[in-house]
Protein backbone atom coordinates (compact mmCIF):
# COMPACT_ATOMS: atom_id res chain seq x y z
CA UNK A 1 46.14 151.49 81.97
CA UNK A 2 44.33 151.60 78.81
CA UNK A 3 44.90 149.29 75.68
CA UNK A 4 45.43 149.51 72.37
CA UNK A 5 45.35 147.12 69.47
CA UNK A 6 45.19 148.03 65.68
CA UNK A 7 47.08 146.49 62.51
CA UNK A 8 50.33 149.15 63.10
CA UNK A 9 52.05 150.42 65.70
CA UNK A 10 50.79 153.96 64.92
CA UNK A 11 47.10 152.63 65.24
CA UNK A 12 47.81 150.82 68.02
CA UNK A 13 49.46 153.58 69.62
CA UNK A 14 46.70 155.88 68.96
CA UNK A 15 44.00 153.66 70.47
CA UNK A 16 46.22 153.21 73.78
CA UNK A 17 46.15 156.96 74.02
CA UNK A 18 42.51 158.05 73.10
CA UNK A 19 41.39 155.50 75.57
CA UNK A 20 43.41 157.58 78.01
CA UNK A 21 42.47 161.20 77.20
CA UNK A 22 38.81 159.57 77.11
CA UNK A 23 39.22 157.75 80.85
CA UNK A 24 40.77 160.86 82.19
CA UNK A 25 38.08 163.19 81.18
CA UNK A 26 35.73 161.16 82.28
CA UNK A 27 37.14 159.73 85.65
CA UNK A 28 38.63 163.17 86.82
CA UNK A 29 36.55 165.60 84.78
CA UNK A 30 39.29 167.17 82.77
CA UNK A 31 39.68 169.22 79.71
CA UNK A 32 41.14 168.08 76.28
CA UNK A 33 43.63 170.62 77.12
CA UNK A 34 44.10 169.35 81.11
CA UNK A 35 43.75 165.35 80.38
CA UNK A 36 46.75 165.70 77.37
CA UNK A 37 49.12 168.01 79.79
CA UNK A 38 48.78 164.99 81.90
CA UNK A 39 49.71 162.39 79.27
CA UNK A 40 52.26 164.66 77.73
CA UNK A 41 54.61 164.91 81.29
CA UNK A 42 53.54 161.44 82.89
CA UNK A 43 52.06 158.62 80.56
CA UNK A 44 54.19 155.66 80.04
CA UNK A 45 53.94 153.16 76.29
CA UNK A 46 54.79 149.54 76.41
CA UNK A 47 54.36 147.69 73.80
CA UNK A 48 52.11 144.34 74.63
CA UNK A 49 51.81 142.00 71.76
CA UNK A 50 53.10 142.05 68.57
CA UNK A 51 51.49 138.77 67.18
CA UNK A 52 51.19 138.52 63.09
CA UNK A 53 49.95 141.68 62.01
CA UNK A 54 48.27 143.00 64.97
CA UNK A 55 50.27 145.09 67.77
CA UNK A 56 49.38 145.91 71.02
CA UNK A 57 50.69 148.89 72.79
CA UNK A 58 49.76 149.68 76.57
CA UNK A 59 49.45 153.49 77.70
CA UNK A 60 50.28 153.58 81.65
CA UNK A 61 49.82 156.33 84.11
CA UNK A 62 51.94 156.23 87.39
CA UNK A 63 49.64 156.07 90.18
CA UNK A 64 51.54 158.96 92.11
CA UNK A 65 50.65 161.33 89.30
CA UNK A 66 46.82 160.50 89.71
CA UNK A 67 46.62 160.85 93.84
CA UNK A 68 46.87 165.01 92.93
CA UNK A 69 43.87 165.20 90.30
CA UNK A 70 40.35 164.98 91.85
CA UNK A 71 38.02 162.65 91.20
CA UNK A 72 34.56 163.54 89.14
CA UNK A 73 31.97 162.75 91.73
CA UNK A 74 29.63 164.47 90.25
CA UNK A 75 26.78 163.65 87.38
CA UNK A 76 27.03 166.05 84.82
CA UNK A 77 24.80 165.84 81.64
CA UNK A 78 26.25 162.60 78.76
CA UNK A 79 28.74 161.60 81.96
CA UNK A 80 28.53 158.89 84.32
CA UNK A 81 29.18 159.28 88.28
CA UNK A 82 32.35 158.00 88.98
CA UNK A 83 32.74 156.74 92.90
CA UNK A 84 36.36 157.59 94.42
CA UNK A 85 38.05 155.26 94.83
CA UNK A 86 39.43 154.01 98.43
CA UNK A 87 42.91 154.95 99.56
């Protein structure tokens, strides 16, 4: 789950969903083109605070969809490792 806050829903919504793209890429070595075919079939929105003029919006990924990507386990040059994770 990533977050998003920003001063409209849009903004929000846009944070919530870079922070994504950006975790997938990095966690399970994707593409641009592979980490948003992901979001596009399986990411989830819920908005999570909508307090004066700030909004929240939460971008969720169903655990099931992640179990078939592999993990990056690898160090590749302006990337951190990233450990799997136990199952």
């Amino acid at each position: 789950m990533t977050l998003g806050q920003g001063g409209s829903s849009d903004d929000a919504l846009r944070i919530a969903t870079s922070g994504m793209l950006q975790w997938l890429r990095q966690a399970y070595g994707l593409t641009l083109s592979e980490a948003t075919q992901v979001l596009g079939v399986a990411v989830q929105y819920q908005v999570a605070n909508l307090a004066g003029r700030s909004v929240g919006v939460a971008a969720k990924l169903d655990k099931a969809v992640l179990q078939g990507l592999p993990l990056q386990t690898t160090v590749e040059p302006g990337r951190a490792a990233v450990k799997p994770a136990a199952r």
